[in-house]
PDB file of N, CA and C in Angstrom:
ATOM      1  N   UNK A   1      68.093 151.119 -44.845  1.00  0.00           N
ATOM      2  CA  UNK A   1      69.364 151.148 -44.143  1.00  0.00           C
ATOM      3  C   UNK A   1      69.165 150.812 -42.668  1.00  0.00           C
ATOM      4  N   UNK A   2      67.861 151.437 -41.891  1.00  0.00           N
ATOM      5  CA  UNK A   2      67.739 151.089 -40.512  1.00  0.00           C
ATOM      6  C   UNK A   2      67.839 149.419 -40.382  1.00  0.00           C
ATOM      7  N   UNK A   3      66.893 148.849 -41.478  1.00  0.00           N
ATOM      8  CA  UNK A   3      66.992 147.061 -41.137  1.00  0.00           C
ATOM      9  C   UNK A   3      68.677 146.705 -41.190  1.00  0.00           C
ATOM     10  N   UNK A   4      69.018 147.199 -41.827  1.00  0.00           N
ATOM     11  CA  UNK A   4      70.741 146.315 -42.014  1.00  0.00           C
ATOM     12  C   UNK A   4      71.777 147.038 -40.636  1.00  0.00           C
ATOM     13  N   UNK A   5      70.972 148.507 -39.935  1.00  0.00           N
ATOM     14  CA  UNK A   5      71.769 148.052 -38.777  1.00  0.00           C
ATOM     15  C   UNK A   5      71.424 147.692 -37.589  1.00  0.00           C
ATOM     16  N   UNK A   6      69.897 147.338 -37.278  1.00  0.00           N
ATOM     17  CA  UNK A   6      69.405 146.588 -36.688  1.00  0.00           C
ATOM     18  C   UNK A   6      69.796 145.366 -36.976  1.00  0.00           C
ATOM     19  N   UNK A   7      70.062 144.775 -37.907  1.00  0.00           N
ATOM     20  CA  UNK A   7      70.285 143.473 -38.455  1.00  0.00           C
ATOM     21  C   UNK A   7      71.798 143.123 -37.702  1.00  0.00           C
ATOM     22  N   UNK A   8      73.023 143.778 -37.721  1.00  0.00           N
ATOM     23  CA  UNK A   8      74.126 144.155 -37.344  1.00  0.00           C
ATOM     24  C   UNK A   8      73.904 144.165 -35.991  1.00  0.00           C
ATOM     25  N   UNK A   9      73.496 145.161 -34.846  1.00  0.00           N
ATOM     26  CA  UNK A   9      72.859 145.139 -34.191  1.00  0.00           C
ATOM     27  C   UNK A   9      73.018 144.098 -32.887  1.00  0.00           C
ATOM     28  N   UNK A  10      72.028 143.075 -34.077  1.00  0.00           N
ATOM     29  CA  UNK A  10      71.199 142.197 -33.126  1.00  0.00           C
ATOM     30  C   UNK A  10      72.383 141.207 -33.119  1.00  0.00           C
ATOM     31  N   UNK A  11      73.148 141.105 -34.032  1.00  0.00           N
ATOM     32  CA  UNK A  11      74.406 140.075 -34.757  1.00  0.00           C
ATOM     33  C   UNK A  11      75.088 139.943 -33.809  1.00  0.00           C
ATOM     34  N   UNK A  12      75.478 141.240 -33.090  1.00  0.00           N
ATOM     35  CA  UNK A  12      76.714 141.755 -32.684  1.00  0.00           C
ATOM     36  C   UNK A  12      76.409 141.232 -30.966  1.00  0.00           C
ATOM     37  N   UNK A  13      74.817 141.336 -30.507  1.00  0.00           N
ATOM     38  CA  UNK A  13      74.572 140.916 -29.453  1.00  0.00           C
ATOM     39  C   UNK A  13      74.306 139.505 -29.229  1.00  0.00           C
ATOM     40  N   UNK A  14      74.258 139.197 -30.529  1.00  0.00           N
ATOM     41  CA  UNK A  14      74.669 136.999 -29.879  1.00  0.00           C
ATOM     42  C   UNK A  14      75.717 136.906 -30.056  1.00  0.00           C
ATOM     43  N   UNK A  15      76.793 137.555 -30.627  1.00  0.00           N
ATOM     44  CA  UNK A  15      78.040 137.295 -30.497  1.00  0.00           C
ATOM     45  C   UNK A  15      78.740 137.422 -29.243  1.00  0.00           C
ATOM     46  N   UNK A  16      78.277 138.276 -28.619  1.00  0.00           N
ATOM     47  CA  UNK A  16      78.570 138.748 -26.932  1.00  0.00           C
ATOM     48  C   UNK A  16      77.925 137.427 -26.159  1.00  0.00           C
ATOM     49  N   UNK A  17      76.781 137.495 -26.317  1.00  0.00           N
ATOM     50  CA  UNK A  17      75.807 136.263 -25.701  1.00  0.00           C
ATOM     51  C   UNK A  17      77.011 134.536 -25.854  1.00  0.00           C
ATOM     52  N   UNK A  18      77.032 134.485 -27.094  1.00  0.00           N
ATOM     53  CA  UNK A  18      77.799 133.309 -27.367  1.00  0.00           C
ATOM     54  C   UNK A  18      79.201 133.451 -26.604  1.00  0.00           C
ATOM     55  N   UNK A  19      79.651 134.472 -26.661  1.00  0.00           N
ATOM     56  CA  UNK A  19      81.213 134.589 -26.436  1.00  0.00           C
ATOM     57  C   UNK A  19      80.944 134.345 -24.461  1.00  0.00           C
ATOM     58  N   UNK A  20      79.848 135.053 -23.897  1.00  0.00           N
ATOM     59  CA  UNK A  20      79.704 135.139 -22.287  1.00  0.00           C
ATOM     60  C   UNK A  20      79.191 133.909 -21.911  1.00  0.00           C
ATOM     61  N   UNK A  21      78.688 133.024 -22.706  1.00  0.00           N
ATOM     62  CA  UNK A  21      77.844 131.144 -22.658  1.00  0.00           C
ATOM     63  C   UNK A  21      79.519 130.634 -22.772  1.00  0.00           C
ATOM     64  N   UNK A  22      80.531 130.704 -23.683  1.00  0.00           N
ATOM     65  CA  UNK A  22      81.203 130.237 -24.114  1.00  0.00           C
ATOM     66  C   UNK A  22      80.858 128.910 -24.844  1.00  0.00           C
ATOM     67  N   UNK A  23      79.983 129.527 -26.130  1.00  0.00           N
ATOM     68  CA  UNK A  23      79.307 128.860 -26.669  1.00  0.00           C
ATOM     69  C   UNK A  23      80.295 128.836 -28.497  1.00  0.00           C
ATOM     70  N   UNK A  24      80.644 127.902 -28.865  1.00  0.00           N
ATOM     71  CA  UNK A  24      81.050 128.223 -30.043  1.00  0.00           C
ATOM     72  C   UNK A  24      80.208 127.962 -31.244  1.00  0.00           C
ATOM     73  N   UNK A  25      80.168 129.394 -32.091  1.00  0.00           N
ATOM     74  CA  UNK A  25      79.614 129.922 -33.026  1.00  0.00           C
ATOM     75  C   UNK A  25      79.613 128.322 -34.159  1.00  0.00           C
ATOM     76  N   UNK A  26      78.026 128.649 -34.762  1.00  0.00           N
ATOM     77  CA  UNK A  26      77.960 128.198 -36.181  1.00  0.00           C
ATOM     78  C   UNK A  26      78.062 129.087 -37.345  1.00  0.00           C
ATOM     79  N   UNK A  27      78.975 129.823 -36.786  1.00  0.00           N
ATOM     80  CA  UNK A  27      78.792 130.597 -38.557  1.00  0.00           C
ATOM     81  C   UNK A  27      80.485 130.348 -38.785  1.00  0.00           C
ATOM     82  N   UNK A  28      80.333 130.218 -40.132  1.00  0.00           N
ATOM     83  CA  UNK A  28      81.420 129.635 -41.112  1.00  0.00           C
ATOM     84  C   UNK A  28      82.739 130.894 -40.687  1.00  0.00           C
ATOM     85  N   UNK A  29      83.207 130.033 -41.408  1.00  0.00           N
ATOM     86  CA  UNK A  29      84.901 130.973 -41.158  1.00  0.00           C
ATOM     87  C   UNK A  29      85.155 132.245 -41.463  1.00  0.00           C
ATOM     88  N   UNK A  30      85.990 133.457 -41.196  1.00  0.00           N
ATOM     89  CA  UNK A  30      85.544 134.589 -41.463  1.00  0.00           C
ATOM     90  C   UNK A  30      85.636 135.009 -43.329  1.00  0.00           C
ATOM     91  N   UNK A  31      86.614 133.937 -43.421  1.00  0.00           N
ATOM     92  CA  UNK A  31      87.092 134.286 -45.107  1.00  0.00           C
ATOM     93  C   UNK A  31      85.955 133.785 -45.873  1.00  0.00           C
ATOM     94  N   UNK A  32      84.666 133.054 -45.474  1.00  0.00           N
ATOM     95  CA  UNK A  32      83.570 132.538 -45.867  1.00  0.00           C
ATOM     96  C   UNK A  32      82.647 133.975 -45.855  1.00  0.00           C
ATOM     97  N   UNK A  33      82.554 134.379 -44.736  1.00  0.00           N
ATOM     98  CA  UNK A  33      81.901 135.227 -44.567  1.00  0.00           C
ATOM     99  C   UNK A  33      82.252 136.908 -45.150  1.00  0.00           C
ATOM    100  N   UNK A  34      83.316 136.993 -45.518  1.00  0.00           N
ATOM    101  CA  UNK A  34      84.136 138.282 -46.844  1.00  0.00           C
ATOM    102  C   UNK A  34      83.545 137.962 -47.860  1.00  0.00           C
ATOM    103  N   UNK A  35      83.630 136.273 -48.437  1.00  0.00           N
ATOM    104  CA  UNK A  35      82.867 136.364 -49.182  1.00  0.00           C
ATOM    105  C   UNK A  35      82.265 136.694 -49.798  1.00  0.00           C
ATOM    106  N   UNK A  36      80.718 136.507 -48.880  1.00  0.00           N
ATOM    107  CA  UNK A  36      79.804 136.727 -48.854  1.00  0.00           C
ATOM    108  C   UNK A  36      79.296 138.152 -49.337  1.00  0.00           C
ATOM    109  N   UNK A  37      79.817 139.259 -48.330  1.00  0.00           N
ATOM    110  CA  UNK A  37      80.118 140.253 -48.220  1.00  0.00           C
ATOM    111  C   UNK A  37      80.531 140.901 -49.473  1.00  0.00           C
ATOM    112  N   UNK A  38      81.389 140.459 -50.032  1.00  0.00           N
ATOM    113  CA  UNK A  38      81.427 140.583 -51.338  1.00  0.00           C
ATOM    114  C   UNK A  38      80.740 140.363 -52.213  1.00  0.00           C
ATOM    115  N   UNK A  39      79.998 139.243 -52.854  1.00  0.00           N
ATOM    116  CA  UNK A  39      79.105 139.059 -53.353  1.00  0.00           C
ATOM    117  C   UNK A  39      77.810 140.112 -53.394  1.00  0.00           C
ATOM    118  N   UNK A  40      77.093 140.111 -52.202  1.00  0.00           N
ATOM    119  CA  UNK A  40      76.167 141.141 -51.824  1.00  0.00           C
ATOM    120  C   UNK A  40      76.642 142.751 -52.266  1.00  0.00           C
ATOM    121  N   UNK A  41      77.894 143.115 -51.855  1.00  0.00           N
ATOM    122  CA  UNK A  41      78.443 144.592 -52.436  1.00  0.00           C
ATOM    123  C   UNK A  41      78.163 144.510 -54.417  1.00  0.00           C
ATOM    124  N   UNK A  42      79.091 143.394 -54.987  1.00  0.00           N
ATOM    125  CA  UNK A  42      79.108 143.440 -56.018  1.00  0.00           C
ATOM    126  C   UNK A  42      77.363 143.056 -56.462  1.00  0.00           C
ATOM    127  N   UNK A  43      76.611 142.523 -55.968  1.00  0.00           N
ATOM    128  CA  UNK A  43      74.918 142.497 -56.602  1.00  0.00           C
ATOM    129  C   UNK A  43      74.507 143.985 -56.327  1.00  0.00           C
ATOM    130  N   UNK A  44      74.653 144.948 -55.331  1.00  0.00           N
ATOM    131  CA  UNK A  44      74.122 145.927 -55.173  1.00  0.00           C
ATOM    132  C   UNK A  44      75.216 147.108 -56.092  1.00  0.00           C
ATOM    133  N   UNK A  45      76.132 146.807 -56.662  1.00  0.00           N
ATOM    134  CA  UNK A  45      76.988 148.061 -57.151  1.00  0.00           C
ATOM    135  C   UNK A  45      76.741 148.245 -58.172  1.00  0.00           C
ATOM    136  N   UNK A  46      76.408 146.793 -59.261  1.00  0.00           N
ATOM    137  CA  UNK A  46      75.915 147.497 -60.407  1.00  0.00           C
ATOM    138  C   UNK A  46      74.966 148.288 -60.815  1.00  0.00           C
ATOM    139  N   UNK A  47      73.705 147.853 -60.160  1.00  0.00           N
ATOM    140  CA  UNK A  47      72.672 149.213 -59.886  1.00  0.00           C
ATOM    141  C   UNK A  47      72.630 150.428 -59.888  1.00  0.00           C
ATOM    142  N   UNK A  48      73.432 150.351 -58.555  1.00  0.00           N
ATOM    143  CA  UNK A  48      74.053 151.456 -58.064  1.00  0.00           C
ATOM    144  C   UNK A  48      74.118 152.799 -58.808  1.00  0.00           C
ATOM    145  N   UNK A  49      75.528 152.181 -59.982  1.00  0.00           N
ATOM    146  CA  UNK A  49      76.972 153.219 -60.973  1.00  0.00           C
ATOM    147  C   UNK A  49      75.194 153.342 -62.019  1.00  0.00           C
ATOM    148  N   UNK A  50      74.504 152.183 -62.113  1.00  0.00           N
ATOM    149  CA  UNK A  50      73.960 152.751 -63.146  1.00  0.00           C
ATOM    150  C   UNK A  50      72.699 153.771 -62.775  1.00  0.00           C
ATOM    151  N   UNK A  51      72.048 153.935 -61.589  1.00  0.00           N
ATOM    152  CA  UNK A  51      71.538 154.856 -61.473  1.00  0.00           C
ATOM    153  C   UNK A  51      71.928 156.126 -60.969  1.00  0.00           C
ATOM    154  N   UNK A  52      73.603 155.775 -60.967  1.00  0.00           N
ATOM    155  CA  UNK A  52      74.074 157.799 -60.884  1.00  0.00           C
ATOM    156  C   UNK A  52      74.465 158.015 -62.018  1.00  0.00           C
ATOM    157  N   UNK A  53      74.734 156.724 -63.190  1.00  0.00           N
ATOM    158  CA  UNK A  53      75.425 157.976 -64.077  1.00  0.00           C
ATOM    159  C   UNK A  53      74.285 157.620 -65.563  1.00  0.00           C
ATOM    160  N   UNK A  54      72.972 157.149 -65.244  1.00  0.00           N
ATOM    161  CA  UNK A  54      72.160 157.727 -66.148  1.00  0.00           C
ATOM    162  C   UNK A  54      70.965 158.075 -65.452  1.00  0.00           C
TER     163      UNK A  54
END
């Protein structure tokens, strides 16, 4: 869990960096990036249900 909010983190401080350069971002659109987000939730959930309920 510490890597993913270090990971976050560090995210959050080139976003500041980029935004104070007025540098515009390469990362894809935000509905790209829900996505994503999704994907990753749903690979980690099935696991998940199955190691609480056997």
């Amino acid at each position: 869990m510490k890597i993913y909010i270090l990971s976050l983190a560090v995210g959050l401080l080139v976003g500041v960096l980029y935004y104070l350069l007025n540098v515009k971002s390469p990362a894809p659109p935000l509905v790209a990036l829900t996505g994503l987000l999704g994907m990753v939730i749903g690979e980690q959930l099935i696991p998940w249900i199955k190691s609480v309920f056997m």
